[in-house]
Protein backbone atom coordinates (compact mmCIF):
# COMPACT_ATOMS: atom_id res chain seq x y z
CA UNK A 1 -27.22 -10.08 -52.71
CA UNK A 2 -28.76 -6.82 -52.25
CA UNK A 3 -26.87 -5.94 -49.29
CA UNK A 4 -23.52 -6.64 -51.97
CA UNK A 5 -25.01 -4.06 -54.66
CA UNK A 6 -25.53 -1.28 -51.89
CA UNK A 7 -22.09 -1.91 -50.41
CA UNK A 8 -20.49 -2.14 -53.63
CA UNK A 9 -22.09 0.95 -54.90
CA UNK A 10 -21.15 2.97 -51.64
CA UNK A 11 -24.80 2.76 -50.40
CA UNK A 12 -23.41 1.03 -47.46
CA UNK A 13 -23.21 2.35 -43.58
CA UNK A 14 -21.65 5.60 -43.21
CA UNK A 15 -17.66 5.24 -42.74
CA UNK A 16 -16.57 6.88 -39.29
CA UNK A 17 -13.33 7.57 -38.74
CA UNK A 18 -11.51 6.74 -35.45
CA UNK A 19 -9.82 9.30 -33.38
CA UNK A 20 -7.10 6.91 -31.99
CA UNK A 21 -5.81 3.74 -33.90
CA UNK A 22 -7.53 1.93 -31.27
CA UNK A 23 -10.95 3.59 -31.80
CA UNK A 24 -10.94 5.18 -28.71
CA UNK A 25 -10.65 9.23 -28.33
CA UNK A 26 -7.56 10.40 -25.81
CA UNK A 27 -9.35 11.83 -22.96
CA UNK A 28 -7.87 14.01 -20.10
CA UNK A 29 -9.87 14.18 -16.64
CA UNK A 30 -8.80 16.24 -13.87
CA UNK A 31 -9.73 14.96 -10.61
CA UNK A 32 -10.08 17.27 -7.58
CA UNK A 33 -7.51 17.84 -5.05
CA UNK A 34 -7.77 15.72 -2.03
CA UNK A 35 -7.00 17.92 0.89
CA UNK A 36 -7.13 15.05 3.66
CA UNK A 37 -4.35 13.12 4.61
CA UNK A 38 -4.47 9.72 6.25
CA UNK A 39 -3.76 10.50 10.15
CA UNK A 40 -0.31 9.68 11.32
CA UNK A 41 0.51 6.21 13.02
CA UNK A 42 2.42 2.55 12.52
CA UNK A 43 3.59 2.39 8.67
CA UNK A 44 1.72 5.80 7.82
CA UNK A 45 4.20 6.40 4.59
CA UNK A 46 3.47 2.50 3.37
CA UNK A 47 -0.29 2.90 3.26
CA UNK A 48 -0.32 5.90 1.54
CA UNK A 49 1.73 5.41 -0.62
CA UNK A 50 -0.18 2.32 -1.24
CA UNK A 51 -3.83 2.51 -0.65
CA UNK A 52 -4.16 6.45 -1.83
CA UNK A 53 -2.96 5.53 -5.42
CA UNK A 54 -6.87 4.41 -5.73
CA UNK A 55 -8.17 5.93 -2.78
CA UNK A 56 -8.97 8.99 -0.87
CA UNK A 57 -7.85 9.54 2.30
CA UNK A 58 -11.52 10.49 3.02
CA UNK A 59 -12.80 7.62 1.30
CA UNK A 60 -10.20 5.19 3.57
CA UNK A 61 -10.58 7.22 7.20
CA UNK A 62 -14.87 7.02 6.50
CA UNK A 63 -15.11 3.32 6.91
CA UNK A 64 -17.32 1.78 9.19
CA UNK A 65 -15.58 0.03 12.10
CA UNK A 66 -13.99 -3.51 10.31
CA UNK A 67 -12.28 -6.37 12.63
CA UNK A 68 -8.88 -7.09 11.32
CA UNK A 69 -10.19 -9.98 9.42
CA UNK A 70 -12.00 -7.69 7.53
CA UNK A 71 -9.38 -5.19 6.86
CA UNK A 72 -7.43 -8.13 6.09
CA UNK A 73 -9.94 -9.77 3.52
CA UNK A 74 -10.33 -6.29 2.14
CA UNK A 75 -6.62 -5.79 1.36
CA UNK A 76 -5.53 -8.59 -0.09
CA UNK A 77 -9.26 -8.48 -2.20
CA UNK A 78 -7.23 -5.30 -3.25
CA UNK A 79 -4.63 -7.50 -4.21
CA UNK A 80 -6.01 -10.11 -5.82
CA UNK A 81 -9.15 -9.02 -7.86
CA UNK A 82 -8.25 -5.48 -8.39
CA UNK A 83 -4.20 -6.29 -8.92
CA UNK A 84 -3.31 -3.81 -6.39
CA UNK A 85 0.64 -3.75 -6.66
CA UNK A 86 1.15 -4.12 -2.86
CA UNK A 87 3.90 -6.54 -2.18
CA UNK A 88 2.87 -9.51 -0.42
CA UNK A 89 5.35 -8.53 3.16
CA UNK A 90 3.56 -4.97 2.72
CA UNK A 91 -0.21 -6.28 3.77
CA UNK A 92 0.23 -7.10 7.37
CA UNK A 93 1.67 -3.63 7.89
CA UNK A 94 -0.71 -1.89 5.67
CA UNK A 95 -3.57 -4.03 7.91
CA UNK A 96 -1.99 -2.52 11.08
CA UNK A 97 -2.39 0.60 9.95
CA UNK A 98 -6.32 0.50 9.29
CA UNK A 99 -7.04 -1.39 12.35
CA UNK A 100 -4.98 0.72 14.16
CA UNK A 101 -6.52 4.40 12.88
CA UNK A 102 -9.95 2.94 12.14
CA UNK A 103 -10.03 2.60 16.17
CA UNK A 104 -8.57 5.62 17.09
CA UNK A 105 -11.79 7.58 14.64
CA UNK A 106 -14.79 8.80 16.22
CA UNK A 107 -17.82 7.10 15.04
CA UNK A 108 -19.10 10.64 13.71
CA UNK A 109 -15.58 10.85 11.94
CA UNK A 110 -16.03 6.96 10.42
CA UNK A 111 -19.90 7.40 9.41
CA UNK A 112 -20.18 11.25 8.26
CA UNK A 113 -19.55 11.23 4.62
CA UNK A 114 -17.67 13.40 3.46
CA UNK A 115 -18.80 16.90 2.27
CA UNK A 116 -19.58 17.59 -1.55
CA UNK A 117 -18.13 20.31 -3.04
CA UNK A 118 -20.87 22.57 -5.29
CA UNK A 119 -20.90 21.95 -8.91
């Protein structure tokens, strides 16, 4: 009953005002430039276009060595728990094109992560 009398008598919490409809604020991020392209081979233009929509090319050509199962399993995880919009006759191409680069890497290319620019 209390709680009613303070409410009632504008003793309640403090009213905040939403910035968006949807109580959330518009905010605009500006990533940085990625400067490295994925390294020309078999269906080049399909995986970028599809894997560097989430990805950087430095974050894709730094993996570790994967067996095609694995690039496989990681693709269509891509797929099917992140809803990657890669159509299904897309993944064995886009899987050709990681096995196929993620042999032709160095290991010192595949391991060394890549550099940090200075805040």
């Amino acid at each position: 009953m209390l709680v009613l009398v303070l409410v009632l008598s504008g003793c309640g919490p403090p009213s905040v005002e939403p910035t968006a409809p949807d109580g959330f604020a518009d905010v605009s991020v500006t990533l940085p430039e990625d400067r490295t392209l994925l390294p020309p081979g078999p269906n080049h233009e399909l995986a970028t276009a599809n894997c560097t929509a989430c990805h950087s090319a430095e974050m894709i050509t730094h993996q570790p060595r994967l067996t095609r199962a694995q690039w496989e399993a990681n693709v269509e995880k891509m797929v099917s728990v992140y809803k990657a919009n890669i159509a299904p006759a897309d993944v064995a191409p886009i899987v050709d094109y990681l096995v196929t680069v993620n042999t032709r890497l160095t290991p010192a290319v595949r391991s060394a992560p890549p550099p940090r620019p200075e805040p």
